[in-house]
Each structure stands twice: as C-alpha cells, then as structure tokens.
C-alpha atoms as a PDB file:
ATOM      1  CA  UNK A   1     -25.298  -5.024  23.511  1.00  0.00           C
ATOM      2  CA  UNK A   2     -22.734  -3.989  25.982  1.00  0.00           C
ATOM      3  CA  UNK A   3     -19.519  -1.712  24.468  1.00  0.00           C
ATOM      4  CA  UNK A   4     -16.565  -2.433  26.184  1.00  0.00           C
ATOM      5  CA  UNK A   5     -12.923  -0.070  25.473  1.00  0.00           C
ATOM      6  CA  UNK A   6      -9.408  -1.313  25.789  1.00  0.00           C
ATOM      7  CA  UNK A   7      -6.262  -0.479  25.690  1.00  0.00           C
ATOM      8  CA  UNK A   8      -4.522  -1.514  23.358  1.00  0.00           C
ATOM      9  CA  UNK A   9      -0.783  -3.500  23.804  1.00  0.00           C
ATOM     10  CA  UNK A  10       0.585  -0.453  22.296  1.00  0.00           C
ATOM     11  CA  UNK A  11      -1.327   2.333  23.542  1.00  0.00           C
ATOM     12  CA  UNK A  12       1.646   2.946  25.797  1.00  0.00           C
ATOM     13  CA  UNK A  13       4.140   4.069  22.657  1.00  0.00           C
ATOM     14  CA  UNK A  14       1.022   4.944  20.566  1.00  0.00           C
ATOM     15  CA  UNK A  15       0.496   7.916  23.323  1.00  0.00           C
ATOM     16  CA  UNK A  16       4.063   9.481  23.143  1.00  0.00           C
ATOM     17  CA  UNK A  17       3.515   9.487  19.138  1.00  0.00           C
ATOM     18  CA  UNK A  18       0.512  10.997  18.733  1.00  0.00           C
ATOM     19  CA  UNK A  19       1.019  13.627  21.836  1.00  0.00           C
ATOM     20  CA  UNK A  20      -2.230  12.108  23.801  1.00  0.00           C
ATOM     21  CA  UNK A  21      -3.457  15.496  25.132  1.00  0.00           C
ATOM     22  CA  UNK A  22      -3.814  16.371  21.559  1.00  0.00           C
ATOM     23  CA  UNK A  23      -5.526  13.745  20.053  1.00  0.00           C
ATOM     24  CA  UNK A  24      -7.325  11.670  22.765  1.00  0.00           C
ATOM     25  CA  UNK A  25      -8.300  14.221  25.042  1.00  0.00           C
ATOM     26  CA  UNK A  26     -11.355  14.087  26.961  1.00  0.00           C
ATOM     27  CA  UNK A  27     -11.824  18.160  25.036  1.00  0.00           C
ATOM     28  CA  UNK A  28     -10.241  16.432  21.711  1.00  0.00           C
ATOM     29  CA  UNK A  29     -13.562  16.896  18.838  1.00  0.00           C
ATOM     30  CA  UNK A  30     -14.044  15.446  15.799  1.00  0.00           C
ATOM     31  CA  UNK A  31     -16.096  18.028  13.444  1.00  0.00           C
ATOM     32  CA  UNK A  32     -17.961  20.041  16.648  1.00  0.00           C
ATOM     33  CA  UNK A  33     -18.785  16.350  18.591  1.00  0.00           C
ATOM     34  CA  UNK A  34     -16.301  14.622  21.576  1.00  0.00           C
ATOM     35  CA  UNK A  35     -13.768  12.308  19.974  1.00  0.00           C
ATOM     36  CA  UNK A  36     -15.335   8.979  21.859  1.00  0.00           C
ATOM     37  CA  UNK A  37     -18.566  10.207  22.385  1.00  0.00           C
ATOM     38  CA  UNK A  38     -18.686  10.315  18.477  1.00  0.00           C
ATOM     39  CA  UNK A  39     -17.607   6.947  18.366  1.00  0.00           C
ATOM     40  CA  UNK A  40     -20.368   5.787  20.894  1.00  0.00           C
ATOM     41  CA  UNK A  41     -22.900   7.653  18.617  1.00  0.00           C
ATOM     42  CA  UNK A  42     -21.281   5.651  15.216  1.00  0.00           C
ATOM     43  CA  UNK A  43     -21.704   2.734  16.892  1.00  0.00           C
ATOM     44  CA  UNK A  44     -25.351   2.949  18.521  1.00  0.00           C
ATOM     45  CA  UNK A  45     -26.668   3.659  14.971  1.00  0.00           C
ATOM     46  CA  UNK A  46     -25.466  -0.241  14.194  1.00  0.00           C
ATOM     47  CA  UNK A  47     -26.537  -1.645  17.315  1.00  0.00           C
ATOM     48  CA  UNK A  48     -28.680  -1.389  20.663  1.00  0.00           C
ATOM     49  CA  UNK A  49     -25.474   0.146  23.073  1.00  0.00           C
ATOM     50  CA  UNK A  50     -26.913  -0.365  26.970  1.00  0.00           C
ATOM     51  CA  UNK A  51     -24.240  -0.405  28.618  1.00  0.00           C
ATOM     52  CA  UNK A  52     -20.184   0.227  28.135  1.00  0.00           C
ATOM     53  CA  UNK A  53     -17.301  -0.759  29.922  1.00  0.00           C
ATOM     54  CA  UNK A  54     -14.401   1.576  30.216  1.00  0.00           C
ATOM     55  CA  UNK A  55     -10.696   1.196  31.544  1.00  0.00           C
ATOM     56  CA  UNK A  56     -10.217   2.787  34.893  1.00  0.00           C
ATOM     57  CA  UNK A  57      -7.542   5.105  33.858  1.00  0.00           C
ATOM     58  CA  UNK A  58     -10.137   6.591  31.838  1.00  0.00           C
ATOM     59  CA  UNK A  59     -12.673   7.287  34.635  1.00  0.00           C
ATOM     60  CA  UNK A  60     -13.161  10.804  33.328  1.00  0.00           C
ATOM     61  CA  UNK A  61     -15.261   9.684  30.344  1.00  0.00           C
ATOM     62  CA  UNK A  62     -17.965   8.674  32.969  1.00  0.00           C
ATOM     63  CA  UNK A  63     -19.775  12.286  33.593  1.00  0.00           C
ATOM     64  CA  UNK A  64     -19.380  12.642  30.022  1.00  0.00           C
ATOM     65  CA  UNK A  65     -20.984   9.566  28.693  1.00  0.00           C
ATOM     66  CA  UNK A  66     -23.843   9.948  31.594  1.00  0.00           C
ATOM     67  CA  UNK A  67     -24.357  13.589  29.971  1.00  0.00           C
ATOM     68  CA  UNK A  68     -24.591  12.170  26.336  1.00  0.00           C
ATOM     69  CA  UNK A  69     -26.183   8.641  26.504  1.00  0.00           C
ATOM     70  CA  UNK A  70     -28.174   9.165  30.089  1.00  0.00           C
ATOM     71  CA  UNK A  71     -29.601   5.671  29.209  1.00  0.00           C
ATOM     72  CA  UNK A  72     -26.576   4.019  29.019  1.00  0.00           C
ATOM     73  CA  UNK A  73     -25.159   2.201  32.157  1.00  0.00           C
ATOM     74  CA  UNK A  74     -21.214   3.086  32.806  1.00  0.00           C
ATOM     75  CA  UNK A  75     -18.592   0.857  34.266  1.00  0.00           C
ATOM     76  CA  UNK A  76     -14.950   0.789  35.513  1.00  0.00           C
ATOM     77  CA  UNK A  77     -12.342  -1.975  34.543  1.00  0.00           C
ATOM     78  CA  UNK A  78      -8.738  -2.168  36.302  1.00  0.00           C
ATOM     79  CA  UNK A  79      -8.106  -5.618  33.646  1.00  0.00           C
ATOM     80  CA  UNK A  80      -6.777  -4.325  30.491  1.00  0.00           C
ATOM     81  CA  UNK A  81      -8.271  -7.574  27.773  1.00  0.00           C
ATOM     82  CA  UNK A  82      -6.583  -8.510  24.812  1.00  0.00           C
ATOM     83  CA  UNK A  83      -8.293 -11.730  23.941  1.00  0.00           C
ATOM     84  CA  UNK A  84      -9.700 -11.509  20.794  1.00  0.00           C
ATOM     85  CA  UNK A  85     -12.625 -13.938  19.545  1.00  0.00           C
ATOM     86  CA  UNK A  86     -13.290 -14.086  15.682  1.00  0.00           C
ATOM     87  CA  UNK A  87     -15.414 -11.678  14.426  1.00  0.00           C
ATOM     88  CA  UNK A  88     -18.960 -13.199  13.181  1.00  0.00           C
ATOM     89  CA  UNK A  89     -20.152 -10.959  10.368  1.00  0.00           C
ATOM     90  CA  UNK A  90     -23.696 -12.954  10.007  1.00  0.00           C
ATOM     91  CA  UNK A  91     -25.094 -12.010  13.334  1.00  0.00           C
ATOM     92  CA  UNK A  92     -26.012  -8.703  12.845  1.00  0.00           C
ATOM     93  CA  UNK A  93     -27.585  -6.768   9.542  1.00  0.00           C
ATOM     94  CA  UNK A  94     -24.717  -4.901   8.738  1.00  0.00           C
ATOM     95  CA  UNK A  95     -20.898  -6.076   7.752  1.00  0.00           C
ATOM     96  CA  UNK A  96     -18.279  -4.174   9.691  1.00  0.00           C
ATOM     97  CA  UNK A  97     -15.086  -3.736   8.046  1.00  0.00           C
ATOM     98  CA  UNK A  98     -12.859  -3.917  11.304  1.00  0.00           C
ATOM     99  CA  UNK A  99      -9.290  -4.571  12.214  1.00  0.00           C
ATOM    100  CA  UNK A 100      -8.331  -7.287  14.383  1.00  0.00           C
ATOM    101  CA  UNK A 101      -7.933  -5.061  17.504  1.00  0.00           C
ATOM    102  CA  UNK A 102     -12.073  -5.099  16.955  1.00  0.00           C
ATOM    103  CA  UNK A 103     -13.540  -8.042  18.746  1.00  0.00           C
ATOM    104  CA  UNK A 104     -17.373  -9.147  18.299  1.00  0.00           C
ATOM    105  CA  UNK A 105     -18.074 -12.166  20.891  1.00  0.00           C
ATOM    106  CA  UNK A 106     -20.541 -14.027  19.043  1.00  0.00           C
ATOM    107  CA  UNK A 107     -24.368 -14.040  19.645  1.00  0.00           C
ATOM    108  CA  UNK A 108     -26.761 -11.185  18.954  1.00  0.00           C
ATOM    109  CA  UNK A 109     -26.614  -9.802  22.413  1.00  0.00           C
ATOM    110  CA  UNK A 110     -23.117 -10.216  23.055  1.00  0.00           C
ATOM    111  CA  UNK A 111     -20.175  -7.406  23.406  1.00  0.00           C
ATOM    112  CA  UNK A 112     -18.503  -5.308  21.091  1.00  0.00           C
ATOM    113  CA  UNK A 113     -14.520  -4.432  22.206  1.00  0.00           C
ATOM    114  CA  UNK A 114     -12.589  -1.418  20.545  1.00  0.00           C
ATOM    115  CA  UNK A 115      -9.255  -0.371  21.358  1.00  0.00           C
ATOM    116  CA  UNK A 116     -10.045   3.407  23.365  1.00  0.00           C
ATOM    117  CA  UNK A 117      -7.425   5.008  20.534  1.00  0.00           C
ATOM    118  CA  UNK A 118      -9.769   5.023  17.648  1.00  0.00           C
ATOM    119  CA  UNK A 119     -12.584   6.460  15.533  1.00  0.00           C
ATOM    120  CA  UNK A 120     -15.540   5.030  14.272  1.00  0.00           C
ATOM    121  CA  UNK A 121     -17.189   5.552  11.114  1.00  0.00           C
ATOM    122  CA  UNK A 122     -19.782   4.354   8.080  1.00  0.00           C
ATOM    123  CA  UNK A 123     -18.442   3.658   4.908  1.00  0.00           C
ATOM    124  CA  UNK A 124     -20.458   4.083   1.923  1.00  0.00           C
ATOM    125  CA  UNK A 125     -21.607   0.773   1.770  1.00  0.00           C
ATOM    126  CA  UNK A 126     -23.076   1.120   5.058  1.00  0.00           C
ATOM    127  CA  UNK A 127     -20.180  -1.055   6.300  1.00  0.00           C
ATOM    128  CA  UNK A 128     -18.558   0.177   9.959  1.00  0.00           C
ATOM    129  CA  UNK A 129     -15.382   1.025  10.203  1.00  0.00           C
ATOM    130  CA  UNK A 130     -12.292   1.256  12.306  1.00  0.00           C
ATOM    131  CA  UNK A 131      -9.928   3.268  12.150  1.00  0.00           C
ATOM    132  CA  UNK A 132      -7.021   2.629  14.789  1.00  0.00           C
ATOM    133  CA  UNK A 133      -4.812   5.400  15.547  1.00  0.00           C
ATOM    134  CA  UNK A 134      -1.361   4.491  16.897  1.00  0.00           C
ATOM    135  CA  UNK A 135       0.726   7.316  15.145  1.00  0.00           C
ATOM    136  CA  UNK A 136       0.071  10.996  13.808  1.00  0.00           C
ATOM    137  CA  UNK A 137      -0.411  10.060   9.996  1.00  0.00           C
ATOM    138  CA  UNK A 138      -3.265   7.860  11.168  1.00  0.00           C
ATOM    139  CA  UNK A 139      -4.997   9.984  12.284  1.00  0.00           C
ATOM    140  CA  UNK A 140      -4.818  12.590   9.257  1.00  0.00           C
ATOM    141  CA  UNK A 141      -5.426  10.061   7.231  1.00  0.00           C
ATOM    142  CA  UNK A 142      -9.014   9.222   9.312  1.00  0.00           C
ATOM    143  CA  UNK A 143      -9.891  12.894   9.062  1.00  0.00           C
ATOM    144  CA  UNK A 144      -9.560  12.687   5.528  1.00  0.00           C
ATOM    145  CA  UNK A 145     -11.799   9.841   5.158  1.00  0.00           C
ATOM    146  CA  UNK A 146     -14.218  11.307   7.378  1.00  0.00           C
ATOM    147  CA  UNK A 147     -14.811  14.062   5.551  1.00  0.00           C
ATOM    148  CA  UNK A 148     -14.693  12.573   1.987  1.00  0.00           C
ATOM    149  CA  UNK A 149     -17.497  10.274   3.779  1.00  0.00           C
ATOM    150  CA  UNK A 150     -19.811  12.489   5.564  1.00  0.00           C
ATOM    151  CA  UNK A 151     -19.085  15.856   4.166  1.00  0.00           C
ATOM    152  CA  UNK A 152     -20.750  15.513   1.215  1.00  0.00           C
ATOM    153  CA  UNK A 153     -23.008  18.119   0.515  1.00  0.00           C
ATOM    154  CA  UNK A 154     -22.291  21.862   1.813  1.00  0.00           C
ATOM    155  CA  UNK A 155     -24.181  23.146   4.722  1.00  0.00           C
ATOM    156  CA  UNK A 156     -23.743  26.942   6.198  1.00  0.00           C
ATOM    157  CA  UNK A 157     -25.182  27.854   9.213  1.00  0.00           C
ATOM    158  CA  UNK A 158     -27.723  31.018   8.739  1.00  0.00           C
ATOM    159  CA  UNK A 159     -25.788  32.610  11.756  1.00  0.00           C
ATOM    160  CA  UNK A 160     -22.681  32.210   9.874  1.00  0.00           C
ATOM    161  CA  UNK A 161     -21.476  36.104   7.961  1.00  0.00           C
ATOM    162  CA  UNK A 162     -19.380  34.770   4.633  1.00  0.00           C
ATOM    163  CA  UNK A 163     -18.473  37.672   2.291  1.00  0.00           C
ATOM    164  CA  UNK A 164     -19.834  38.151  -1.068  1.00  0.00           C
ATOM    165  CA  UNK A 165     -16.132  37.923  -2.569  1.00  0.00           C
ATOM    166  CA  UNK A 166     -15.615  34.546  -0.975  1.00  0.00           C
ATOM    167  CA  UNK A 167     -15.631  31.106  -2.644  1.00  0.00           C
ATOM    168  CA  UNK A 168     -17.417  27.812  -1.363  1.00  0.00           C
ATOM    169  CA  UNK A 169     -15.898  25.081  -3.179  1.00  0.00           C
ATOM    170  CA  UNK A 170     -16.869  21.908  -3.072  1.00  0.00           C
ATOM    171  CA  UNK A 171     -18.815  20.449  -0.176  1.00  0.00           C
ATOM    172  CA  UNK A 172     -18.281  22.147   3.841  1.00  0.00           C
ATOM    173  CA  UNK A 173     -19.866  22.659   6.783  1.00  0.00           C
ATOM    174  CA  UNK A 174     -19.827  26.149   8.074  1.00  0.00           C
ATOM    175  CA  UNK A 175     -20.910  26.413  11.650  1.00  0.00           C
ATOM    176  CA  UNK A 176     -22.821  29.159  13.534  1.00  0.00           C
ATOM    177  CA  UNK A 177     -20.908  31.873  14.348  1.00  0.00           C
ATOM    178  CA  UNK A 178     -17.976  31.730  11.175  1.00  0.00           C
ATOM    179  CA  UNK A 179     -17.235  34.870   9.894  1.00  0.00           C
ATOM    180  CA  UNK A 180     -15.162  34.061   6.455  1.00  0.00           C
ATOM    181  CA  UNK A 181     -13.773  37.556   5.290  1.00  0.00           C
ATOM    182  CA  UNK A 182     -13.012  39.462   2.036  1.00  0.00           C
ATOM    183  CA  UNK A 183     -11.451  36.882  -0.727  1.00  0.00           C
ATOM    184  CA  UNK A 184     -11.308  33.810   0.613  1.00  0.00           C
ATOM    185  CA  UNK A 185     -11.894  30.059  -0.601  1.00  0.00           C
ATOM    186  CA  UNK A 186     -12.533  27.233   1.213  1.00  0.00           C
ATOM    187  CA  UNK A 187     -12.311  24.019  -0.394  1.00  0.00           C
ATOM    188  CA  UNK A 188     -13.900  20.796   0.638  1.00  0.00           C
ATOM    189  CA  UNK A 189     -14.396  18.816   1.919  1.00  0.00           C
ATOM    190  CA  UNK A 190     -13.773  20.919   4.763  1.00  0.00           C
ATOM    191  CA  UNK A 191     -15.451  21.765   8.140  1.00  0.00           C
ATOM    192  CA  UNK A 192     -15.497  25.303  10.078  1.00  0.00           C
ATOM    193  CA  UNK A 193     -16.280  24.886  13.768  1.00  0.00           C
ATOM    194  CA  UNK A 194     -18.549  27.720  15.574  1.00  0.00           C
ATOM    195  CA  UNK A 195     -17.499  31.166  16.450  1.00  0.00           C
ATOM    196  CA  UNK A 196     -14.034  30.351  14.181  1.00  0.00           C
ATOM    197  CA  UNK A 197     -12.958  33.119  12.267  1.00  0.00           C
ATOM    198  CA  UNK A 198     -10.765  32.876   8.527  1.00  0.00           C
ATOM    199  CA  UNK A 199      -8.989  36.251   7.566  1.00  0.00           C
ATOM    200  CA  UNK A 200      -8.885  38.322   4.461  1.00  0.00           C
ATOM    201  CA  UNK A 201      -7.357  35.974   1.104  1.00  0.00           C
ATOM    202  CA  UNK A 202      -6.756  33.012   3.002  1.00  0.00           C
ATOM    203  CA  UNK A 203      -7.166  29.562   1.218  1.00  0.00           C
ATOM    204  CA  UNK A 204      -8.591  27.021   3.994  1.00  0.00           C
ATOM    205  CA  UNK A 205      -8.806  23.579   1.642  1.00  0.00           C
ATOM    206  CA  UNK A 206      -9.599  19.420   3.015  1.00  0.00           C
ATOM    207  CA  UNK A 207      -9.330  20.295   6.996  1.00  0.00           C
ATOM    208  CA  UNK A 208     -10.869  20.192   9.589  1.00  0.00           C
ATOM    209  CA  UNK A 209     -10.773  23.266  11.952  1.00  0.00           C
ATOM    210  CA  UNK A 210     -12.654  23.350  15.309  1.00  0.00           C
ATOM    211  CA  UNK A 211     -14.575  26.251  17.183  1.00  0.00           C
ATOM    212  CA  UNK A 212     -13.116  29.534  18.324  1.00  0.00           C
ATOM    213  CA  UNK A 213      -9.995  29.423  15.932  1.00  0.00           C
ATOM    214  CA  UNK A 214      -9.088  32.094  14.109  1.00  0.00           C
ATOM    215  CA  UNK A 215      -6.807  32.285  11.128  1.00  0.00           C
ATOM    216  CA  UNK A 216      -5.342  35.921   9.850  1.00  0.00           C
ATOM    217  CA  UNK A 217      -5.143  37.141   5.867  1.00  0.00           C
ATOM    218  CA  UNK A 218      -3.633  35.655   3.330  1.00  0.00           C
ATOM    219  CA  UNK A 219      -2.812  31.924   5.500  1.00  0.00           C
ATOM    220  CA  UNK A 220      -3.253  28.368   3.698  1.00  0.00           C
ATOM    221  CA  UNK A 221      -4.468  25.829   5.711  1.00  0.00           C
ATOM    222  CA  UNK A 222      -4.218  22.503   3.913  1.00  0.00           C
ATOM    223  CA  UNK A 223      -4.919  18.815   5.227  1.00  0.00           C
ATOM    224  CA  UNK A 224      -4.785  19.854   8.491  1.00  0.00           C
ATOM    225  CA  UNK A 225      -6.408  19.633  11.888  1.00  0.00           C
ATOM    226  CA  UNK A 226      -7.082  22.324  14.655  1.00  0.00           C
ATOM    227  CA  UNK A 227      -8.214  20.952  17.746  1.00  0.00           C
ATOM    228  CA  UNK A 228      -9.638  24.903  18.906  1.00  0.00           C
ATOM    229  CA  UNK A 229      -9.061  27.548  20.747  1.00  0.00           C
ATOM    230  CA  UNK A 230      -5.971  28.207  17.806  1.00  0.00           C
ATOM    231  CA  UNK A 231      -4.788  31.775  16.815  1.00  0.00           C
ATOM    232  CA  UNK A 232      -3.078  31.780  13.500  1.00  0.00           C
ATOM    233  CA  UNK A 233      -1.877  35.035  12.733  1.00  0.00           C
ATOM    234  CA  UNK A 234      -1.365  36.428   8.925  1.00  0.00           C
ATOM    235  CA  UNK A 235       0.969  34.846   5.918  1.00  0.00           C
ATOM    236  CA  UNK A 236       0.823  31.367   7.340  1.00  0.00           C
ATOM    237  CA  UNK A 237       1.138  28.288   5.796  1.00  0.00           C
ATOM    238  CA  UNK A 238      -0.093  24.919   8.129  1.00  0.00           C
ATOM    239  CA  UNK A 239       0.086  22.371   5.761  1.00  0.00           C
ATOM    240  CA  UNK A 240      -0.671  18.409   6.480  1.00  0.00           C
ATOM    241  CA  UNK A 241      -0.648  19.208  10.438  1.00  0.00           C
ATOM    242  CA  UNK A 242      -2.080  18.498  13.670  1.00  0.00           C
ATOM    243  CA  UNK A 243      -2.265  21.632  15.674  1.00  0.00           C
ATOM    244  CA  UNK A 244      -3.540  20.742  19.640  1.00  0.00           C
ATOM    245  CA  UNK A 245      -5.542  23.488  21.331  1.00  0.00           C
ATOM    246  CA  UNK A 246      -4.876  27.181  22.309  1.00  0.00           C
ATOM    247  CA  UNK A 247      -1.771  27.347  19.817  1.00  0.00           C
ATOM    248  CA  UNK A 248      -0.774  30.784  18.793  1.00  0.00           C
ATOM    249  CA  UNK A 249       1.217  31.219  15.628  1.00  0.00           C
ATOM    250  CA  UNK A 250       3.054  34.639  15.293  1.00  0.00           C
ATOM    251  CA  UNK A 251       2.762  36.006  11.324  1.00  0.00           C
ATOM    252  CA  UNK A 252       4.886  34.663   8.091  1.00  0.00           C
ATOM    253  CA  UNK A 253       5.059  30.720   9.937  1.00  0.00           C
ATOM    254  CA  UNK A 254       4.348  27.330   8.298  1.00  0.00           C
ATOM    255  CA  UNK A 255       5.166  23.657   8.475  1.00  0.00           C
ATOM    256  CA  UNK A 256       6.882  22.489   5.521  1.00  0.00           C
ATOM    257  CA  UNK A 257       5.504  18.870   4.718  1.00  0.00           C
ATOM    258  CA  UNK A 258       7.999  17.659   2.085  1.00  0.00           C
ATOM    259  CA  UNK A 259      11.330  16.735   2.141  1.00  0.00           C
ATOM    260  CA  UNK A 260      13.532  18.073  -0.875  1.00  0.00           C
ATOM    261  CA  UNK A 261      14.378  14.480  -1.904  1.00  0.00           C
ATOM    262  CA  UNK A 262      10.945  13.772  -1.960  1.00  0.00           C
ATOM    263  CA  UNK A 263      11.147  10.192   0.218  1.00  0.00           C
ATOM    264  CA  UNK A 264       8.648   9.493   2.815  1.00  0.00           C
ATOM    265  CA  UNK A 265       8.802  11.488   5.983  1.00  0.00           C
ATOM    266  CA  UNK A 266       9.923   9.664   8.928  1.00  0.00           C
ATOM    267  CA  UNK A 267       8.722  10.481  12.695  1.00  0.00           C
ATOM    268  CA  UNK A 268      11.031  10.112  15.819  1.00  0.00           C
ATOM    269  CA  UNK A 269       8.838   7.743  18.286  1.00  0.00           C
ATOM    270  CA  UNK A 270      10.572   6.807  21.700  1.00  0.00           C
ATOM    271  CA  UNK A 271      13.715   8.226  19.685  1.00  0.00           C
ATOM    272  CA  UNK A 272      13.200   5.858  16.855  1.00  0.00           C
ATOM    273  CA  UNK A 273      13.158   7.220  13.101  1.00  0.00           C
ATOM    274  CA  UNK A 274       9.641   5.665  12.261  1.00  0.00           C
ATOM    275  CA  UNK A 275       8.781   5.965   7.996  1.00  0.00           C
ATOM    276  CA  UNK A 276       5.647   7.222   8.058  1.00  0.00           C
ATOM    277  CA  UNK A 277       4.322   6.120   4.750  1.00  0.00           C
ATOM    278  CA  UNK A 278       3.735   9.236   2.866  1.00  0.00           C
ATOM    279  CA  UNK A 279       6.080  12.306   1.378  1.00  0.00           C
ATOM    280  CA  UNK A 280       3.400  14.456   2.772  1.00  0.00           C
ATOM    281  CA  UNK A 281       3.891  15.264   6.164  1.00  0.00           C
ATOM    282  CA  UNK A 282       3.936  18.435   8.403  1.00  0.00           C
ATOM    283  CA  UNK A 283       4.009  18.334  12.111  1.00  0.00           C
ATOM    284  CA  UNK A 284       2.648  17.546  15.444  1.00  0.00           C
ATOM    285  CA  UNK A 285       1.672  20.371  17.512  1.00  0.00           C
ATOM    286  CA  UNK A 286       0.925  20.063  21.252  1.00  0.00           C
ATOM    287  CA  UNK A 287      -1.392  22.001  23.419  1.00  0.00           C
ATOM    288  CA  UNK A 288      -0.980  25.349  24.733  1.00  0.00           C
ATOM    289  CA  UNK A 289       2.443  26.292  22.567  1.00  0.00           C
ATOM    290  CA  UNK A 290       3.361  29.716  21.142  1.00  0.00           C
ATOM    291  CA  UNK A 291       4.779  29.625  17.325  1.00  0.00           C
ATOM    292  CA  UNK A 292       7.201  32.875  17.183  1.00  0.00           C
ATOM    293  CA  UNK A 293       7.387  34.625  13.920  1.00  0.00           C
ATOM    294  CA  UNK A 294       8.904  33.592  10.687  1.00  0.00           C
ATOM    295  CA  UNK A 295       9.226  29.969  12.265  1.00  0.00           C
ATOM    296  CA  UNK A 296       9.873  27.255   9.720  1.00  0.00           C
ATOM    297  CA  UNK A 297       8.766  23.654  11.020  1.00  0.00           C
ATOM    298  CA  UNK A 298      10.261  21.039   8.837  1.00  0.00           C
ATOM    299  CA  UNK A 299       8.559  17.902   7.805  1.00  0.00           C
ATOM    300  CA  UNK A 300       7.796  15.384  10.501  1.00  0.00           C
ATOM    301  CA  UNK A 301       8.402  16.798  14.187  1.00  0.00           C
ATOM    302  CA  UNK A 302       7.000  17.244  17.084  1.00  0.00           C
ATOM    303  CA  UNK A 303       6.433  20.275  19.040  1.00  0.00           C
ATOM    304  CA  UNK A 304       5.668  18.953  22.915  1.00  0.00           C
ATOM    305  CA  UNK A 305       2.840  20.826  24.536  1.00  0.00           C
ATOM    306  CA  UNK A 306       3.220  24.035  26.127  1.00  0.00           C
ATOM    307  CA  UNK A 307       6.244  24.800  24.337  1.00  0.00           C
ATOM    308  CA  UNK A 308       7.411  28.267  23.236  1.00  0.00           C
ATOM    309  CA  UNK A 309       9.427  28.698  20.144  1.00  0.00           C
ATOM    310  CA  UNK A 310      11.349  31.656  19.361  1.00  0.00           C
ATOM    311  CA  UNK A 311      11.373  33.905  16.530  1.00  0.00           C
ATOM    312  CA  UNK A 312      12.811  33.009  13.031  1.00  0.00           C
ATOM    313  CA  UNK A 313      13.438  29.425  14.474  1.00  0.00           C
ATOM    314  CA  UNK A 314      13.871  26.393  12.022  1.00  0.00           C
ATOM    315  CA  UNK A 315      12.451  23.331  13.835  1.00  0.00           C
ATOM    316  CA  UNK A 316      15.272  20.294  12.748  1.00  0.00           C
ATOM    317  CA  UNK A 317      14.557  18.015  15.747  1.00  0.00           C
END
C-alpha cells in the first residue's frame, strides 16, 4: 500500500489560522510521538504502508520517516493532487470513518491520500479516523478525542516522583521523569510528557502537556495543549489553549475562554471574524513568546510567534 500526503486547497489559509510552526511542525508531538509520524504509525496498524509519497515543500519529513519506518521507501512530489476517487469501504477489513479530503483508490494494493494537516486515529469501533485540522478549535477538539480514546486507563512511569498529597483522577499517563508536587490533582484524561514538572496546588485537568514543561503552584491548566519546552510560572490560569513551544508565562496570567455574553468565540483568519463553533475558547500561542505578568488574554486571539508581551497587558486584538 503506498501513503501518499497532500496539501490540501486550503492549507494555504489553514496555516495562518492555526500558526503552522505550532501545530504542524516537524518538533510538533502528539502525547510524547511526532505529529505525522504518529499518523504513519495509526495508519500502518490498518494496512501494509511500503512506501509514502510526500509534497516537496515538506522534504524535511524524509530523515525523519527513514529514522522511524527504515522499511519504508520515501518520495518527493512537486504536483499538489486533489482528485478524489470514492472511497471503497469493502476492500479492506476495517471501515474507516473519513472525510472527503481522504481518498482510497480502489483495489487492495492501491494508495491511501491524506491531506498533510491532519491526525489519525482508531475509534472505538475499530473504525479509522480523520481528523482534518484547518483552524485552532480543530485541533483542540482532536486532542480531546484522542485522549477520551486512548487514554483510558492510568499509567505512571516508575521514574516518575508524585507526592503522597496529590490526586490521580481519572485515567493519565505520567511519563518518566514528572515530578507532580505537594497538593495537586490531575484529572483525566490527561497526559504528562517526560522530565515536565507541575507545581505545588495546581489543578492540571483534560490536556495534554508535552516534555520539559513546567507549571508553578497553584496554576489551572484546563483543555489545553503545550507543545514543550513551556515555563508557566505560579497563579496561572491556561484554559482551552494552544501554547507553541518554549513559551514563558510570568506569574498571576491566564487566557480567558468565554465571552461575557456567552456567544461563540470568533477567530480573526486573514483578518476575517471566523465563529468558531463553541463559547469555549482561549487562545493561540506561537513559539518562542514571553507572557509578562498579570497578562489577561481574552477569548479567541492569537499571539504570533516570538512575540513579547508586556506586563499587566489585556490582549483585545
């Protein structure tokens, strides 16, 4: 079976939306494993992957895929496909659930096509799934349904140090390395990458937070994602957020995720208001910014990477 990626029509706007060095980096991870080199693995469990095709722009992904899936033969595409044939769900021994950005040319050793900004997963029926991420909320949403999926049972590393006066509840994965201190819950599903670190009283509840992040006392991380490398300091609140990598929030910060008339949050995309479906939004943070103290982030912006914001800011636009 040959795995071919493509760009999607609107990867071009999809990119600006979702802050692309955030999300879809080549460093981006999705609970401790690469972003597409999770989705390769997804998909190899359904079928027999030997070989994948990959656009050109993303010529980066060949070391990595070599270094993952040694087996599988790599190759470059300048033609960016959007024919789509219709999906035959007989040919193979399990249904996928797919969008139609998802083509399956027919036969049992044709090609499987998935647009590059995606993620891949197994539904409880067995069924796989796409999940195509064109705008922020997408994503969150994904990482919510990954780990209602495949966090189901909790798992703590024996090299991990959680205090006696801290609460597991509900299912988590705690990695090697975690130190969870004095008086803390964590409330799954959630995951804890390695070597992360979760202060004194802090509530960490349905996220997802990757390795080497550490978050100070008394913080509540909710519905969010941390891409690694984070510093949070204390008497934070990151709620229903993407946070990129290497982000440092200064103390007594949050991102407030609902508007006071309670209507969805909308989401400025090539300066276009865009309603983003939900009244529970935070924000997009990029890479490499610094938070100041007391900042306030209000529902639905974005904070470009390597952007510094000063002290006792409120974030309108």
């Amino acid at each position: 079976m040959k795995l071919i990626f493509f760009n999607n029509v609107n990867l071009d706007s999809a990119h600006s939306s979702i802050e692309n060095d955030t999300i879809f980096s080549l460093s981006a991870k999705l609970m401790g494993r690469h972003l597409i080199m999770r989705n390769i693995a997804t998909l190899n469990t359904v079928y027999d992957i030997k070989s994948i095709e990959i656009p050109a722009d993303l010529y980066l992904l060949n070391n990595l895929i070599h270094q993952h899936f040694p087996s599988i033969d790599v190759t470059l595409t300048q033609t960016i496909d959007t024919f789509q044939e219709t999906i035959n769900h007989n040919s193979h021994s399990r249904n996928a659930s797919l969008g139609s950005d998802l083509t399956r040319l027919k036969g049992p050793t044709s090609s499987i096509r998935i647009p590059s900004n995606s993620i891949l997963h197994i539904n409880a029926e067995g069924e796989l799934v796409i999940d195509e991420i064109n705008y922020p909320w997408d994503f969150l949403k994904s990482v919510q349904k990954i780990l209602d999926m495949e966090v189901t049972s909790t798992k703590v590393s024996s090299k991990a140090k959680i205090s006696k006066t801290s609460i597991l509840e509900g299912p988590c994965i705690i990695e090697k390395g975690v130190v969870i201190d004095d008086f803390c819950k964590i409330k799954g599903p959630a995951y804890i990458g390695e070597n992360s670190f979760i202060g004194m009283g802090s509530l960490v509840r349905n996220s997802i937070i990757e390795r080497n992040t550490r978050i100070g006392f008394n913080c509540e991380i909710g519905k969010s994602y941390f891409a690694g490398n984070d510093k949070v300091s204390h008497h934070n609140v990151i709620l229903d957020t993407i946070v990129g990598q290497n982000v440092w929030f200064g103390g007594y910060s949050g991102t407030a995720n609902v508007l006071l008339d309670r209507r969805n949050v909308r989401y400025k995309v090539n300066d276009i208001l865009m309603d983003t479906g939900t009244d529970h939004f935070g924000s997009v943070i990029g890479n490499n910014c610094c938070i100041g103290a007391s900042v306030i982030i209000l529902p639905g912006r974005k904070i470009p990477s390597n952007s510094q914001i000063q002290a006792g800011t409120v974030v309108k636009s």
